[in-house]
Protein backbone atom coordinates (compact mmCIF):
# COMPACT_ATOMS: atom_id res chain seq x y z
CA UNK A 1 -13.40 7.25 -27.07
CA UNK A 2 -13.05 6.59 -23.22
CA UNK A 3 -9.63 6.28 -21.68
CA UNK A 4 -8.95 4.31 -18.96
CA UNK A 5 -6.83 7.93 -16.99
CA UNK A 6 -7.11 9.75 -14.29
CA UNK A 7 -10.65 10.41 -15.07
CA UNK A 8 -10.59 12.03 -18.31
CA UNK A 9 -12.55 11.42 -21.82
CA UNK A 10 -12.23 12.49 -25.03
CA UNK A 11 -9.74 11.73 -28.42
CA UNK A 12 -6.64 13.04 -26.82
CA UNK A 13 -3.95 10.10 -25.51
CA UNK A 14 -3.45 10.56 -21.94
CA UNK A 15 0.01 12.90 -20.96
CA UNK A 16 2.71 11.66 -18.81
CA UNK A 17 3.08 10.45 -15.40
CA UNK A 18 5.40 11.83 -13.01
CA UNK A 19 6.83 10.31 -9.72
CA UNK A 20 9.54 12.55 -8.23
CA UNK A 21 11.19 11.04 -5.31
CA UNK A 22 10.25 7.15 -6.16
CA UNK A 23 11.02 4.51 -4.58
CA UNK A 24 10.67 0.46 -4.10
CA UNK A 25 7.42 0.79 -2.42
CA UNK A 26 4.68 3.53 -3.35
CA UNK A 27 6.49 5.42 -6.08
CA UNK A 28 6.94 2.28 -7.55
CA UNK A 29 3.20 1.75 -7.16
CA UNK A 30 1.82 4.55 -8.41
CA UNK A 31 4.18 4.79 -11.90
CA UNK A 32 2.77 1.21 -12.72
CA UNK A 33 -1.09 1.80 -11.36
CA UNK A 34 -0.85 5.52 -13.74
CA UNK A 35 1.25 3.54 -16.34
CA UNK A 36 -1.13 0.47 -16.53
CA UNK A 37 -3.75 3.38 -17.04
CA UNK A 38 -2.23 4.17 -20.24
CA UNK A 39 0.02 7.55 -19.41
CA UNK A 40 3.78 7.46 -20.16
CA UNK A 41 5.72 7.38 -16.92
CA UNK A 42 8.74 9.09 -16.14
CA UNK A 43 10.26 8.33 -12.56
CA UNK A 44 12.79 10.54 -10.73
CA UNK A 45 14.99 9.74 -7.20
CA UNK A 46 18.63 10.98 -6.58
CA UNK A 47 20.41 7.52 -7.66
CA UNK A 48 19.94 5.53 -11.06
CA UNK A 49 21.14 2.51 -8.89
CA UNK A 50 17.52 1.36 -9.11
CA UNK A 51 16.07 2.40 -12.13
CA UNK A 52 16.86 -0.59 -14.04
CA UNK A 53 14.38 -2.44 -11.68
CA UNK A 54 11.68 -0.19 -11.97
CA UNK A 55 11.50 0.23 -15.68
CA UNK A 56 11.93 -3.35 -15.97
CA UNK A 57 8.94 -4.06 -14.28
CA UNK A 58 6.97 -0.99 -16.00
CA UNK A 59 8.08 -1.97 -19.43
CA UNK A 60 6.91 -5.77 -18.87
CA UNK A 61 3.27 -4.19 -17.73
CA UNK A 62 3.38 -2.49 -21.01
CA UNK A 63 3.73 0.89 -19.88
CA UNK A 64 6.64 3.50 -21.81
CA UNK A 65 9.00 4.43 -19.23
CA UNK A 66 12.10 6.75 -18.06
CA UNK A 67 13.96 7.31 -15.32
CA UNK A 68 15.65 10.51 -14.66
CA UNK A 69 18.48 11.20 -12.05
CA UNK A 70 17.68 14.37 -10.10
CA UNK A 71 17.34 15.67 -6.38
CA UNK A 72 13.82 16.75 -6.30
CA UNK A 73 14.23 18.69 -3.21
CA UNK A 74 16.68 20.81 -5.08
CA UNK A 75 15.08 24.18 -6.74
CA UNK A 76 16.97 24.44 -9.61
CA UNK A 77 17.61 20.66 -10.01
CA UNK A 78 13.50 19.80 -9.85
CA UNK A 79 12.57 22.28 -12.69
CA UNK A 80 15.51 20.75 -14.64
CA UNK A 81 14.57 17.48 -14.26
CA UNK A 82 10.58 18.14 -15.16
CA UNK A 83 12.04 20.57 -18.30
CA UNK A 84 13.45 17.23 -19.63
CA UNK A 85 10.91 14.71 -18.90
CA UNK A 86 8.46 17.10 -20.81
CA UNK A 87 10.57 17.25 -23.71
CA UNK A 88 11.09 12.91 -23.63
CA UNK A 89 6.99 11.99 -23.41
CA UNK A 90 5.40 15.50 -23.81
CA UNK A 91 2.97 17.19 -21.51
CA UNK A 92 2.52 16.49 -17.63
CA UNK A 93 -0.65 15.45 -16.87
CA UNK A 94 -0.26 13.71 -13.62
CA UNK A 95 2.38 14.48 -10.77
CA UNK A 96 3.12 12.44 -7.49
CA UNK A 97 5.17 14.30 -5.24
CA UNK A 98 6.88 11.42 -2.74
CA UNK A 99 10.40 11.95 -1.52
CA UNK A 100 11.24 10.36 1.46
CA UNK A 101 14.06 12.02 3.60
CA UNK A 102 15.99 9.27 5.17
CA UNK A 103 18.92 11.80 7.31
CA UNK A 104 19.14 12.62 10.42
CA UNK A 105 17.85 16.21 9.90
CA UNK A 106 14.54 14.50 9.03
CA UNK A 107 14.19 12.17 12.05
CA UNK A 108 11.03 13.60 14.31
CA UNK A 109 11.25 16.26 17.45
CA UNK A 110 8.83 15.44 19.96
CA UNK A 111 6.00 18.64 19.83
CA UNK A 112 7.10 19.23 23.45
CA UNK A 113 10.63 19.93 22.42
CA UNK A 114 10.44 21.57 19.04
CA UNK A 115 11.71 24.66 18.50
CA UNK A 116 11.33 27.61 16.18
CA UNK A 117 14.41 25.63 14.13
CA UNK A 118 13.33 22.36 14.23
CA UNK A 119 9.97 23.26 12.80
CA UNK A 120 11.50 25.64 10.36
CA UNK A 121 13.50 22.75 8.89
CA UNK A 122 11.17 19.89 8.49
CA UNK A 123 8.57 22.85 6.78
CA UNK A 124 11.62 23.95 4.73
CA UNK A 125 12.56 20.29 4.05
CA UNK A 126 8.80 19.31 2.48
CA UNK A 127 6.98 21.74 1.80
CA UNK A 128 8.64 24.36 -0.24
CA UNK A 129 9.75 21.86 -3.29
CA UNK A 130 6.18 20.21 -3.19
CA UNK A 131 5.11 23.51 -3.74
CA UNK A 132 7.70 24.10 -6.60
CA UNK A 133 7.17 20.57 -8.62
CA UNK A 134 2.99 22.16 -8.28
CA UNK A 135 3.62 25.69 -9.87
CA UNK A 136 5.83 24.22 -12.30
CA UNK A 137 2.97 21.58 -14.09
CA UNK A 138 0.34 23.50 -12.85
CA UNK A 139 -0.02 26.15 -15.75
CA UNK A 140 0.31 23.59 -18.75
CA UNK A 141 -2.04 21.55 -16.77
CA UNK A 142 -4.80 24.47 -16.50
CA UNK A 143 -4.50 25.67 -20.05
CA UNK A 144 -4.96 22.05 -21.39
CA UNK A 145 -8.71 21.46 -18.90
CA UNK A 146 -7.08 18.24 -17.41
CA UNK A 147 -4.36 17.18 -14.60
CA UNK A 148 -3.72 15.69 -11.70
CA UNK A 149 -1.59 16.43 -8.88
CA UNK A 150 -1.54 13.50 -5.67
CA UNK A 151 0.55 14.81 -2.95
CA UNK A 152 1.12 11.99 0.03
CA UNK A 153 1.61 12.89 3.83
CA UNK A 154 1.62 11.34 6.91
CA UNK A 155 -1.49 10.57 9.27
CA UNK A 156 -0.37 13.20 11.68
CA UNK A 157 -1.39 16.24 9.04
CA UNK A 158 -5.19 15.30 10.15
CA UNK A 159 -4.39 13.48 13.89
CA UNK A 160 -3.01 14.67 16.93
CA UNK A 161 0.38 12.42 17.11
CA UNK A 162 2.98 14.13 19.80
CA UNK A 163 5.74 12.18 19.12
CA UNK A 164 5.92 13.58 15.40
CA UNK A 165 6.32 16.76 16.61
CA UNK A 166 7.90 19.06 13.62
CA UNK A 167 7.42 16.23 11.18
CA UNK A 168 3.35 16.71 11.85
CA UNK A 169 3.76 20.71 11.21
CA UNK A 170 4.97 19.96 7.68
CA UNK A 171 2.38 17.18 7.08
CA UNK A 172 -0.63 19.43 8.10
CA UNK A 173 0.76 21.95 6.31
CA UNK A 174 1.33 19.73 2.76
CA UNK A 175 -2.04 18.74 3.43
CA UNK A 176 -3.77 21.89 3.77
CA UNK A 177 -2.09 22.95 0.56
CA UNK A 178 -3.34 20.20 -1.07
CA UNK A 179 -6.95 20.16 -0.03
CA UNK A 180 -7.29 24.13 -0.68
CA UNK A 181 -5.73 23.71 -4.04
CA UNK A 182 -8.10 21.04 -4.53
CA UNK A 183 -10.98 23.57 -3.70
CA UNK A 184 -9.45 26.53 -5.41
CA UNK A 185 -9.42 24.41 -8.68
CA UNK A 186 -12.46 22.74 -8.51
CA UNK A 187 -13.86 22.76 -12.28
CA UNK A 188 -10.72 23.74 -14.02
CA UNK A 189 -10.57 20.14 -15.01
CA UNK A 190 -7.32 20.07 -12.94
CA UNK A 191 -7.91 17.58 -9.72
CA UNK A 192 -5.55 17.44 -6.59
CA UNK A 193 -5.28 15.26 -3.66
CA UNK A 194 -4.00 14.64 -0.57
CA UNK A 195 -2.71 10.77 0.29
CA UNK A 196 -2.74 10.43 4.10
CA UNK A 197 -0.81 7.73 5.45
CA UNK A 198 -0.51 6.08 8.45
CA UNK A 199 1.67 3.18 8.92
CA UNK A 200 4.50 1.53 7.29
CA UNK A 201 3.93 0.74 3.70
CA UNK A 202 5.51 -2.51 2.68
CA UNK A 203 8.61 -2.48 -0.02
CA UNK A 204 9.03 0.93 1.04
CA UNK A 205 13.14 2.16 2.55
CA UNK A 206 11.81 3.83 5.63
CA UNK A 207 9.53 0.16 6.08
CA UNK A 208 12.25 -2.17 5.36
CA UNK A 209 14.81 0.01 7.48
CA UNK A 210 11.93 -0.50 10.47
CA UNK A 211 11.24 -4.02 9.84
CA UNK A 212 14.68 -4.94 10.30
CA UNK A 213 15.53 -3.05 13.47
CA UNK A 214 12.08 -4.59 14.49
CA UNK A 215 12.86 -8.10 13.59
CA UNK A 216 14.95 -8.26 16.50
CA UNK A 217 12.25 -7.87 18.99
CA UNK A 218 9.82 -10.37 17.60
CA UNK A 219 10.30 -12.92 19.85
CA UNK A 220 10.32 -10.50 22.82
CA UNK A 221 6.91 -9.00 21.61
CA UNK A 222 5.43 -12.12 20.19
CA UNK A 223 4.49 -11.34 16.74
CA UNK A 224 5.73 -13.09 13.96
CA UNK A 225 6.86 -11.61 10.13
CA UNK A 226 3.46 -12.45 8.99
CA UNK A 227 1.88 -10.30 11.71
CA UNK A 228 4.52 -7.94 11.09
CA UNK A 229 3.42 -7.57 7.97
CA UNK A 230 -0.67 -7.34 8.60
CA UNK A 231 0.39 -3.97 10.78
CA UNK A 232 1.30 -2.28 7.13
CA UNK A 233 0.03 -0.83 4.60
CA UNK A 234 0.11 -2.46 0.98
CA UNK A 235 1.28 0.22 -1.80
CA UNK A 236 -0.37 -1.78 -4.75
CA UNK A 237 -3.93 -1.16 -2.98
CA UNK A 238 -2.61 2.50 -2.03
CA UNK A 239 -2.27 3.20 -5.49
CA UNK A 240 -5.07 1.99 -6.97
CA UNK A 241 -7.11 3.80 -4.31
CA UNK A 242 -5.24 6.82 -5.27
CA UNK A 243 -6.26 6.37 -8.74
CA UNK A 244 -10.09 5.89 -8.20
CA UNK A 245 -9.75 8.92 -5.98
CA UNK A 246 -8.44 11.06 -9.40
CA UNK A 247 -10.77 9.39 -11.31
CA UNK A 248 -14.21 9.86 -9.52
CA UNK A 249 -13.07 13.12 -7.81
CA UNK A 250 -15.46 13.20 -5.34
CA UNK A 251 -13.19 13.92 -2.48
CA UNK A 252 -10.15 16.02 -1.50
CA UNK A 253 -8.35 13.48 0.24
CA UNK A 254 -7.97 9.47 1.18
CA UNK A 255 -6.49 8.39 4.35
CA UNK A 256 -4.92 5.21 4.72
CA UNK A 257 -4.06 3.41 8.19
CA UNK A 258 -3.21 0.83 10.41
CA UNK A 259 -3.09 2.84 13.14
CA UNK A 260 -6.03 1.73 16.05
């Protein structure tokens, strides 16, 4: 029997779906492209405030859902949180990994100014609990022939982008996890990928906290909301891209952008 998931066939129904750190925009996207797929999704952010919302709109696609409360950039709260989603729908078979850090601590040092600190912190803010949420599905995933892991960063991992300064350290360095995973597990049956991304991508909190502070300078620039919106990316086509990438597994990576 063939199953529409992620790239795998055979008799077995597809294991979960797991998107720690979702939100409004791609998180969202991804649970219901890998839900629509036929996995069970669980989705995981620090505040249930939402989660209504999104399992409304995952249950009315069809797709069995559950939201879990955790902070996945916490150690010991992550492997909690992944214990218990494993226990509600079973085995992991797919992970996004797609907090976005909204503090101050997070906001970008230009290259020129950053210091031994500065980098320290946005590499210790990323790319240690990406790393974490990946060892802790990765040895169920290996033992079973089939999983995927989709790990998103910015477009400054793969282009020269000054003003990103630290924030581009921890990007390449996500990246280059992801892509030397990738080649490290080549025929294990366990498939990982790197999501570069560069631009705003629409329904997102980091977009809609732009678009308003941009709104204000319209007139001044001459664009309107509609041309606003053509400079963004759109997380439904992310996501399906994202799952054709898992599926045919032909490359390491995608890269996304409305940036000339």
């Amino acid at each position: 029997m063939t199953t529409d998931h992620a790239g795998e066939t055979n008799e077995e129904r597809p294991g979960a779906a797991v998107v720690l750190g979702v939100g409004p925009g791609l998180g969202l996207a991804m649970a219901s492209r890998f839900g629509r797929a036929g996995h069970p999704v669980a989705v995981v952010s620090r505040s249930a405030d939402r989660h209504p919302a999104y399992l409304e709109r995952l249950r009315s696609e069809g797709t069995t859902a559950i939201a879990e409360v955790a902070d996945v950039l916490d150690p010991g709260a992550q492997a909690e949180v992944l214990a218990r989603i494993t226990e509600r729908l079973g085995p992991i078979e797919v992970l996004y990994f797609g907090p976005a850090a909204m503090d101050p601590d997070s906001f970008p040092v230009p290259i020129e100014q950053v210091t031994g600190e500065s980098a320290l912190r946005a590499l210790t803010t990323l790319v240690p609990p990406a790393v974490d949420a990946v060892t802790a599905v990765l040895p169920a995933m290996r033992a079973r022939g089939r999983g995927v892991v989709l790990l998103p960063t910015g477009l400054s991992a793969v282009r020269p982008m000054p003003p990103l300064g630290n924030l581009a350290l921890a990007s390449a360095a996500l990246h280059t996890y992801a892509v030397t995973l990738h080649a490290a597990l080549a025929g294990s049956g366990v498939f990982v990928g790197s999501l570069v991304i560069g631009g705003g991508v629409r329904g997102g909190d980091i977009y809609t906290a732009m678009s308003a502070q941009a709104v204000d300078g319209l007139a001044e620039s001459g664009l309107d909301a509609d041309q606003l919106a053509t400079m963004s990316l759109d997380p439904d086509e992310i996501a399906d891209a994202a799952w054709q990438l898992a599926t045919r597994r032909e490359s390491a990576e995608e890269v996304f952008s409305v940036i000339g």
